[in-house]
N, C-alpha and C. Protein backbone atom coordinates (compact mmCIF):
# COMPACT_ATOMS: atom_id res chain seq x y z
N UNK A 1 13.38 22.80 16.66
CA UNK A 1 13.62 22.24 15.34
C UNK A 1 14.50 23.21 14.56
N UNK A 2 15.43 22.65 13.63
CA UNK A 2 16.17 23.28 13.14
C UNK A 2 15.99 23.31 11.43
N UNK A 3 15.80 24.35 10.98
CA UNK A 3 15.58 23.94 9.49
C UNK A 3 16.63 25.02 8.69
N UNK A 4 17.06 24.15 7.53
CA UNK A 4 18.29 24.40 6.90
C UNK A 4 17.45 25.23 5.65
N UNK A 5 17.13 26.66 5.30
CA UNK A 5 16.36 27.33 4.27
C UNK A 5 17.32 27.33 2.99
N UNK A 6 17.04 26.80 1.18
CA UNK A 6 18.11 26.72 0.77
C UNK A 6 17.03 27.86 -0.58
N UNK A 7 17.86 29.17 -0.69
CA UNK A 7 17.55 29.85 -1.99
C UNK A 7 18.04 29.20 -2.92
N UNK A 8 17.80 28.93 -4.11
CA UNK A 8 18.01 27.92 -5.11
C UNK A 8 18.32 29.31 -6.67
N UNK A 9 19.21 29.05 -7.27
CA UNK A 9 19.36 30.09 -8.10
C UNK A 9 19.86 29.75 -9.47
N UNK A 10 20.65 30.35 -10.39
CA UNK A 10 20.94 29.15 -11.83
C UNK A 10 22.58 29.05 -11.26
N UNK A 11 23.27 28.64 -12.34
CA UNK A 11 24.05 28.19 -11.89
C UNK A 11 24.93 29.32 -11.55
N UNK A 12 25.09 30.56 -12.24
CA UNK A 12 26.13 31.20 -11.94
C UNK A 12 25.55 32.11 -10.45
N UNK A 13 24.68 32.30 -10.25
CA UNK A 13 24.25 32.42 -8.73
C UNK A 13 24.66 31.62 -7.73
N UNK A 14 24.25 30.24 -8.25
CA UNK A 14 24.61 29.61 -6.69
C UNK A 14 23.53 29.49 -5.89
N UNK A 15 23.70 28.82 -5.15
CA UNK A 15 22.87 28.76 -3.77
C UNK A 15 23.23 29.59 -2.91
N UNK A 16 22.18 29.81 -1.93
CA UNK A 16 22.17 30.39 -0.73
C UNK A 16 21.78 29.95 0.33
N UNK A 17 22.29 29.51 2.04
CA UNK A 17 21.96 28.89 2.70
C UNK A 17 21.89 29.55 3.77
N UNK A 18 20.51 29.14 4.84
CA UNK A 18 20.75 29.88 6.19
C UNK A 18 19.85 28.46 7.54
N UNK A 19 20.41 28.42 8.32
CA UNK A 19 20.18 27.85 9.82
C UNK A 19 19.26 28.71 10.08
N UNK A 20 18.16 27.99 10.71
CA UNK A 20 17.41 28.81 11.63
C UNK A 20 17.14 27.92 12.47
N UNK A 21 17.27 28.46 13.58
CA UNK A 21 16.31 27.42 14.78
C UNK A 21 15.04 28.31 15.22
N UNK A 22 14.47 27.96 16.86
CA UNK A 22 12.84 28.56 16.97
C UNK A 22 13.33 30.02 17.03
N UNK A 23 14.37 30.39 17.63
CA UNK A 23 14.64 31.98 17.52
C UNK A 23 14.47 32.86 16.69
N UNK A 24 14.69 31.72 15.59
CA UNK A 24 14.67 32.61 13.83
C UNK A 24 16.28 33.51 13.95
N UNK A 25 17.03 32.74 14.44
CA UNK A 25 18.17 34.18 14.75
C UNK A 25 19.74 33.06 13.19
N UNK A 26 19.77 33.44 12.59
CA UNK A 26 20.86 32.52 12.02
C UNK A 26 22.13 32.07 12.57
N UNK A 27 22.05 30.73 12.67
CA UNK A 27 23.40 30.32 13.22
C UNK A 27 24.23 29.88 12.25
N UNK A 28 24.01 29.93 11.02
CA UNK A 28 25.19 29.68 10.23
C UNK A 28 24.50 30.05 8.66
N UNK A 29 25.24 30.50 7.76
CA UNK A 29 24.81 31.32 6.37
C UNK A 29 25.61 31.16 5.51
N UNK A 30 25.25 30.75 4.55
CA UNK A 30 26.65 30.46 2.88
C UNK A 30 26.03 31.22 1.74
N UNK A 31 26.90 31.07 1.06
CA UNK A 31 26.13 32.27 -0.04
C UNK A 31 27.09 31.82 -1.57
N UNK A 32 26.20 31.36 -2.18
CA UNK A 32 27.02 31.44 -3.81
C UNK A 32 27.68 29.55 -3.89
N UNK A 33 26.93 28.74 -3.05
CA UNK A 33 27.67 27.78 -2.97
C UNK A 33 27.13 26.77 -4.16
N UNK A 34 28.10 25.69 -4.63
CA UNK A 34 27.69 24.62 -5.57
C UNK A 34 26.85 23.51 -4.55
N UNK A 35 26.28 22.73 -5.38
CA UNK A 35 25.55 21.64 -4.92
C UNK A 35 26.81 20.58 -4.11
N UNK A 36 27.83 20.69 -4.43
CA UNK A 36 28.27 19.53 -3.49
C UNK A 36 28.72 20.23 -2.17
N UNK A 37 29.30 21.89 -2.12
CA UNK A 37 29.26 22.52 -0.66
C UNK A 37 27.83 22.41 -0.22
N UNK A 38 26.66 22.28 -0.49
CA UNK A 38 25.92 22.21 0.05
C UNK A 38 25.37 20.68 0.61
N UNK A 39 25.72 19.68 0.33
CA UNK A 39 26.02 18.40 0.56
C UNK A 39 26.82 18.39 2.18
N UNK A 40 27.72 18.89 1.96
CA UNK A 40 28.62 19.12 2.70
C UNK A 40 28.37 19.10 3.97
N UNK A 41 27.48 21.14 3.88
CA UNK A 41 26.72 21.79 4.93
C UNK A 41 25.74 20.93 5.00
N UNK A 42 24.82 20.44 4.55
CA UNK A 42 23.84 19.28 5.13
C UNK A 42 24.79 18.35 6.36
N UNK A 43 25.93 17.71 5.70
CA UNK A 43 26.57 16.39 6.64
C UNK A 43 26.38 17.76 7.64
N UNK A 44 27.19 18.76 7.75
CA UNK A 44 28.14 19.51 8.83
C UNK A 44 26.82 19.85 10.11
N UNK A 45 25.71 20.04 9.16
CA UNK A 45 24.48 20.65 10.51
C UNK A 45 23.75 19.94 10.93
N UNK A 46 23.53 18.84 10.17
CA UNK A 46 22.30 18.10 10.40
C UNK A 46 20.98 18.46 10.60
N UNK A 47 20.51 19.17 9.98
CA UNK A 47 19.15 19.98 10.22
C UNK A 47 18.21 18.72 10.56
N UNK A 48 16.89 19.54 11.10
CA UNK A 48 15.47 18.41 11.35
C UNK A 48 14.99 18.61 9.76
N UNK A 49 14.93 19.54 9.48
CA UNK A 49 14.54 19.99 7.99
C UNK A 49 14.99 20.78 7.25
N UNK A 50 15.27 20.68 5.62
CA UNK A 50 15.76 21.04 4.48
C UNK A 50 14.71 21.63 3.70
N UNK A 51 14.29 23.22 3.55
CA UNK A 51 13.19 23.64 3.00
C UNK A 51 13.83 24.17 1.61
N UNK A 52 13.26 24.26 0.45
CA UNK A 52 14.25 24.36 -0.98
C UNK A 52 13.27 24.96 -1.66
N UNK A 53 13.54 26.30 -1.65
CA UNK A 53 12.77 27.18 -2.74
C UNK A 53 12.81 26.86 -4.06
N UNK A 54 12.00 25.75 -4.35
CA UNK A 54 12.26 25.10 -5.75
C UNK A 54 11.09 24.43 -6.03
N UNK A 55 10.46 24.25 -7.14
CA UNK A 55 10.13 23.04 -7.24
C UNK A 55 10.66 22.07 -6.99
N UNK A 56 9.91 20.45 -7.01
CA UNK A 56 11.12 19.12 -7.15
C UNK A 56 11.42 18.73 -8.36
N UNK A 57 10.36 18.99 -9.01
CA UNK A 57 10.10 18.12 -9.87
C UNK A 57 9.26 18.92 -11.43
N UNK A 58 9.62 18.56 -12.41
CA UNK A 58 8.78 19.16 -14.03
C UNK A 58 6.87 18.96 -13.41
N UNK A 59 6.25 19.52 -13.76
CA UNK A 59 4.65 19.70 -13.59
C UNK A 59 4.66 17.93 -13.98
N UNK A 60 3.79 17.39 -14.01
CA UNK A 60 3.29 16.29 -14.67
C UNK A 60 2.28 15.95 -15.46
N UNK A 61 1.03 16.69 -15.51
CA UNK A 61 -0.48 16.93 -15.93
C UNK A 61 0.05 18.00 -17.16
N UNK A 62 -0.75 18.05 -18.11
CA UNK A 62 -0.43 19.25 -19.31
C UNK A 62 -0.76 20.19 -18.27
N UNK A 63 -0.01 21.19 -19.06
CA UNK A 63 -0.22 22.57 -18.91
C UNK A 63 1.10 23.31 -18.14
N UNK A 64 1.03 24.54 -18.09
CA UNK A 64 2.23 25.47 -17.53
C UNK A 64 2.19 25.51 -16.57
N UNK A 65 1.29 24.53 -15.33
CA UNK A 65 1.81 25.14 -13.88
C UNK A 65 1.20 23.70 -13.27
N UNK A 66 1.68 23.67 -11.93
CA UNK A 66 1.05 22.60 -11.35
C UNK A 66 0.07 23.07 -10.36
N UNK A 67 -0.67 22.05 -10.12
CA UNK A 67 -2.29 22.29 -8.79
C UNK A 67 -1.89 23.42 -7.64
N UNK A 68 -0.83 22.99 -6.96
CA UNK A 68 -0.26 24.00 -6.36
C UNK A 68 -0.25 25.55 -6.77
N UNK A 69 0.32 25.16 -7.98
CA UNK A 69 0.83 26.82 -8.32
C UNK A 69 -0.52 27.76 -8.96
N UNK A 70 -1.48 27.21 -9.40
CA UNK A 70 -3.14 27.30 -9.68
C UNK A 70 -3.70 27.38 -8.56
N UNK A 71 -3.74 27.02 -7.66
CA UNK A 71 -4.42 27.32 -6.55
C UNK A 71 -4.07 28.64 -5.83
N UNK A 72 -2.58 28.88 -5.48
CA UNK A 72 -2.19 30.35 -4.80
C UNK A 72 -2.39 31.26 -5.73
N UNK A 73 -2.54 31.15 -7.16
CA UNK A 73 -2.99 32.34 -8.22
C UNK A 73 -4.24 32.76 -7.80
N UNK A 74 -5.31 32.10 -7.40
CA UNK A 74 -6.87 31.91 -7.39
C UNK A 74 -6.60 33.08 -6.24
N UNK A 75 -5.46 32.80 -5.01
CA UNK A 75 -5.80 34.10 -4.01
C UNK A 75 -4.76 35.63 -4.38
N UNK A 76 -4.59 35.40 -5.66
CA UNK A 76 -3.59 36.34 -6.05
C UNK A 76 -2.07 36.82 -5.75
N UNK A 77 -1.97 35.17 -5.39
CA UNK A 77 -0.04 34.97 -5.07
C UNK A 77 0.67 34.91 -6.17
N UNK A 78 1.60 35.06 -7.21
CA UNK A 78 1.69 35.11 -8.55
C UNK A 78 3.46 34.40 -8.55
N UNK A 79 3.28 33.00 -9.32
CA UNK A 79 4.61 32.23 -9.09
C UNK A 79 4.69 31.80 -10.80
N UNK A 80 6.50 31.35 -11.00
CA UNK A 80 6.29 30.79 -12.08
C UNK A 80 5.77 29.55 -11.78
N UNK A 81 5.22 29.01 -12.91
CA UNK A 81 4.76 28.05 -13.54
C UNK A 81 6.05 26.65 -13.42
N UNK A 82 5.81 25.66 -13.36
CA UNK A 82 6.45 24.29 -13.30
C UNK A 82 6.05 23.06 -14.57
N UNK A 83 6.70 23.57 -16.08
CA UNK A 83 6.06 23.11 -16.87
C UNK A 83 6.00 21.41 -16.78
N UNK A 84 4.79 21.07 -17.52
CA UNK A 84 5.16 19.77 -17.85
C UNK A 84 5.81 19.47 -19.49
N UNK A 85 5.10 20.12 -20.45
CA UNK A 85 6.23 20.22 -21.32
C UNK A 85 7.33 19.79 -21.79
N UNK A 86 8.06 19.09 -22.29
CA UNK A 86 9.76 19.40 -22.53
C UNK A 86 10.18 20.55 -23.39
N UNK A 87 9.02 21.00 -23.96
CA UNK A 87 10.19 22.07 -25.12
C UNK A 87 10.40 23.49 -24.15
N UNK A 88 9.25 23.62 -23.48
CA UNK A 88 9.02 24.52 -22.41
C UNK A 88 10.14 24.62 -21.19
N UNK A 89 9.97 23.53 -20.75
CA UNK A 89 11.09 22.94 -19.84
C UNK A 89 12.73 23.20 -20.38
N UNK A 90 12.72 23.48 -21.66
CA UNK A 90 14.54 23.34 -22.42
C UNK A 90 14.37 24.92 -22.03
N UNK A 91 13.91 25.91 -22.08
CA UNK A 91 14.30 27.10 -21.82
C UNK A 91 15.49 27.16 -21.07
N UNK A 92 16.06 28.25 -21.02
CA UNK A 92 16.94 28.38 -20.47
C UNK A 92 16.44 29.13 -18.64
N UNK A 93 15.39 30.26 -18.64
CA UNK A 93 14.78 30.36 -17.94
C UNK A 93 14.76 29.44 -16.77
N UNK A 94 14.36 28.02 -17.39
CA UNK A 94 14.40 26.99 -16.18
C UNK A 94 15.45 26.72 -15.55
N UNK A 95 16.71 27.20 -15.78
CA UNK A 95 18.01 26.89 -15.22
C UNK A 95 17.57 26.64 -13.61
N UNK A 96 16.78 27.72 -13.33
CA UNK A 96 16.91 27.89 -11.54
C UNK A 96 16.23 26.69 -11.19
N UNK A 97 15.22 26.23 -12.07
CA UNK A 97 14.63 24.94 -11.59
C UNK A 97 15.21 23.49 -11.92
N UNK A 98 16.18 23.62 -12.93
CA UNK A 98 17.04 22.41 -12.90
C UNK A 98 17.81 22.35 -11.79
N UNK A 99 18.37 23.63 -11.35
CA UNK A 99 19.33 23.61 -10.12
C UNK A 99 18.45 23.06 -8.84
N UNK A 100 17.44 23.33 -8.78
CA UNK A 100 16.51 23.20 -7.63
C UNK A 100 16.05 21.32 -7.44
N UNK A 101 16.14 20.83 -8.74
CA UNK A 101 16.08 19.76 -9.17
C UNK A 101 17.16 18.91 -8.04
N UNK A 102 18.25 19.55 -8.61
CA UNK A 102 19.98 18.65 -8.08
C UNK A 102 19.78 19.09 -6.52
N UNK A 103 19.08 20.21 -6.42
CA UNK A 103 18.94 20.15 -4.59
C UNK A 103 18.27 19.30 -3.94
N UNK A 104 17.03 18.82 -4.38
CA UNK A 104 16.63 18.02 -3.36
C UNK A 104 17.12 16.74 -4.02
N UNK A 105 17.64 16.52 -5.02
CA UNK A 105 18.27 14.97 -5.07
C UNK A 105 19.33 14.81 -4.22
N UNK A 106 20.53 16.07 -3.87
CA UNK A 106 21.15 15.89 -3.07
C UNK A 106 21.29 16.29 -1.41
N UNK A 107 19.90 16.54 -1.71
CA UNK A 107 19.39 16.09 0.01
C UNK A 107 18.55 15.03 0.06
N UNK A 108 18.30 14.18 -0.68
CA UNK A 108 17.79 13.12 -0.75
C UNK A 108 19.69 11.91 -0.31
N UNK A 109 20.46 12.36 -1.30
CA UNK A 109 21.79 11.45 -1.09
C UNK A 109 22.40 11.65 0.47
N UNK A 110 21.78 12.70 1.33
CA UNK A 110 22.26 13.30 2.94
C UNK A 110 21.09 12.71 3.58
N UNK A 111 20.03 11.76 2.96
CA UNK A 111 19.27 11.41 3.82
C UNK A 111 17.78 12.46 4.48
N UNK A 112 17.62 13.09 3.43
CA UNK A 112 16.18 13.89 3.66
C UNK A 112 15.47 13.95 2.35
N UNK A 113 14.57 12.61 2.42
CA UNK A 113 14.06 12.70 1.04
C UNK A 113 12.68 13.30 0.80
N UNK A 114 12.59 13.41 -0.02
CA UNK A 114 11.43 14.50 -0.78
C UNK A 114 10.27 14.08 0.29
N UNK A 115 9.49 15.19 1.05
CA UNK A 115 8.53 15.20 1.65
C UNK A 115 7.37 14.52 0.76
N UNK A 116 6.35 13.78 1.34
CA UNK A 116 5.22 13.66 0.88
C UNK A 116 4.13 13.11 1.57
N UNK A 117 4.05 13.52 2.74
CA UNK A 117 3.04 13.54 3.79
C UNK A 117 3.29 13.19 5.22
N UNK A 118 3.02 13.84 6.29
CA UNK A 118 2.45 13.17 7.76
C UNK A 118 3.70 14.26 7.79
N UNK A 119 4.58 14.18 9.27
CA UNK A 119 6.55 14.75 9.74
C UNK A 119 7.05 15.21 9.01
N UNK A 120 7.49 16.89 8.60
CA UNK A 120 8.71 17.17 8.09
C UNK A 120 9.67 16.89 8.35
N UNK A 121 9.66 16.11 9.74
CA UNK A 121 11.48 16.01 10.31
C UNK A 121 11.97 15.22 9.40
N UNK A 122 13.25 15.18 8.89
CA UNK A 122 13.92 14.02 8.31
C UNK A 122 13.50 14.57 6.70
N UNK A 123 13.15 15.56 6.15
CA UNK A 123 12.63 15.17 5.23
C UNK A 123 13.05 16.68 4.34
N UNK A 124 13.03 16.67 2.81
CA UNK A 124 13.30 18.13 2.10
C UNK A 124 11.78 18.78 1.76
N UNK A 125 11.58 19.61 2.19
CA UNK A 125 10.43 20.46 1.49
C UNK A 125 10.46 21.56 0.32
N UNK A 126 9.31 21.75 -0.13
CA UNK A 126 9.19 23.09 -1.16
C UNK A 126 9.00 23.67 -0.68
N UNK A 127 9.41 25.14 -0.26
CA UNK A 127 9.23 26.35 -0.02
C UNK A 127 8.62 26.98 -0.63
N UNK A 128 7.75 28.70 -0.70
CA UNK A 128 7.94 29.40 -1.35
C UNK A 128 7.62 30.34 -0.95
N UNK A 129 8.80 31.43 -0.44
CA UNK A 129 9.06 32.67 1.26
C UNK A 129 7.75 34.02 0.29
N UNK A 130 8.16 34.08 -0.62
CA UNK A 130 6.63 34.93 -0.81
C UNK A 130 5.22 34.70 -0.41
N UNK A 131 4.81 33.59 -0.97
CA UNK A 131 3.36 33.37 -0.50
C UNK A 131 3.59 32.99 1.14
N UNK A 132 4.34 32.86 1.87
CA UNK A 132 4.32 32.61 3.31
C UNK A 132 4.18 33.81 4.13
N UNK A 133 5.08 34.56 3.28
CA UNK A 133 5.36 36.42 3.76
C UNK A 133 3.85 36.84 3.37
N UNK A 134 3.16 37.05 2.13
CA UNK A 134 1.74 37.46 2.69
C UNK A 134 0.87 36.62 3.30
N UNK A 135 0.88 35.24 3.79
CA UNK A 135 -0.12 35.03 4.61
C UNK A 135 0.08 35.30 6.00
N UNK A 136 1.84 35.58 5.96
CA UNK A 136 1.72 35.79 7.28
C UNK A 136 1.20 37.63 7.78
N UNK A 137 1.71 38.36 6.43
CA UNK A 137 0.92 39.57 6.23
C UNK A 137 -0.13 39.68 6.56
N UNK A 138 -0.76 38.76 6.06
CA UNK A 138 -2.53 38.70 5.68
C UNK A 138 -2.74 39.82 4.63
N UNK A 139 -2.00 40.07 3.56
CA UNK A 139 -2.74 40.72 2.77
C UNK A 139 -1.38 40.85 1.65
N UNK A 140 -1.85 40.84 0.22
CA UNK A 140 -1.17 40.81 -0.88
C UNK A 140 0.53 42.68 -0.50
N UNK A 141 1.28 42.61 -0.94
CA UNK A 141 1.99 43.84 -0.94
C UNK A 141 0.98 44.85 -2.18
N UNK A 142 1.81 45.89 -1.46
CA UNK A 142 0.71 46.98 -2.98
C UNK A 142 0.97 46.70 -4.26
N UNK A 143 0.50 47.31 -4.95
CA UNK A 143 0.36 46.98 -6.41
C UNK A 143 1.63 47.88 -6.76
N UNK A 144 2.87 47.26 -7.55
CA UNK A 144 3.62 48.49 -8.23
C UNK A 144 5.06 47.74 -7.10
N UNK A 145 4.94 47.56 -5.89
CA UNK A 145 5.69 47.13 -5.03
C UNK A 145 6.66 45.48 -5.64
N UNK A 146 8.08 45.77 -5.23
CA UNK A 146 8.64 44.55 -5.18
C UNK A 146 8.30 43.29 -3.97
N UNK A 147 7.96 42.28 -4.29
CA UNK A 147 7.44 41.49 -3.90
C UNK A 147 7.82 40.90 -2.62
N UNK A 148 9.56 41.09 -1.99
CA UNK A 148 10.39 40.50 -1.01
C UNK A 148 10.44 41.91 -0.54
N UNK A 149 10.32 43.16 -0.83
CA UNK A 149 10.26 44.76 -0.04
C UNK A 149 9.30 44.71 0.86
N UNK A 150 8.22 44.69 -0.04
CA UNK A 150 7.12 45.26 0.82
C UNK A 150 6.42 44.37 1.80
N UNK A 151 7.01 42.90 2.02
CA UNK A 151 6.87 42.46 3.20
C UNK A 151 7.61 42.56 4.31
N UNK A 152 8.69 43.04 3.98
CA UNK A 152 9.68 42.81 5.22
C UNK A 152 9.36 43.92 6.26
N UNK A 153 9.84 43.75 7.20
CA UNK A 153 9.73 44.39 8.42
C UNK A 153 10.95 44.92 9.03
């Protein structure tokens, strides 16, 4: 299986893209790209899956975070929040999540629409490479430590 990993960033960042197949070895990498090069790279690879460090979507339920993001706090994974809100939501802050927004809509327009149960194949997911990096750790990074450092290997 091939999955297309997309870092999601505000706008003057850009995206970031990488191929992985089971090797984990990258066969192809973009960096700083707009939402329609990344359209693009979707037609060009055809991944089985589109994973998008993003939310999809504004929280829906009051409050500053969604079930998800309340639940990995409880084991001391520490993410922003996905307001439901609008005045909250106008921050500017949220830029990275508006951008993250236009990602999976436009992997939804390439034909991988928003996951929501059973096969990832065919389909865009939420990511989020921190809390994956300590479970695959099995244990939080130290205290004081940057969060993408002190897992890597």
């Amino acid at each position: 299986m091939r999955s297309l990993g997309i870092d999601v960033g505000a706008k003057r960042k850009g995206l970031d893209a990488v191929l992985l197949d089971e090797t984990l070895i990258p066969s192809e990498a973009r960096r700083h790209m707009g939402v329609e090069e990344l359209e693009e790279l979707i037609r060009q690879v055809r991944p089985d899956v589109v994973a998008i460090d993003s939310p999809p979507a504004w929280g829906r339920s009051p409050g500053g975070s969604r079930l998800t993001e309340r639940e990995i706090r409880r084991f001391g994974i520490q993410s922003f929040g996905t307001p439901s809100d609008p005045k909250k939501a106008s921050s500017v802050f949220y830029d990275w999540m508006r951008a993250g927004f236009e990602v999976f809509e436009a992997a939804a327009q390439e034909g991988f629409a928003r996951y929501a149960s059973g096969a990832v194949a065919g389909r865009a997911i939420e990511v989020f490479p921190h809390a994956t990096a300590v479970v695959l750790a099995g244990c939080l990074p130290p205290s004081g430590t940057a969060a993408g450092r002190a897992l890597r290997t």
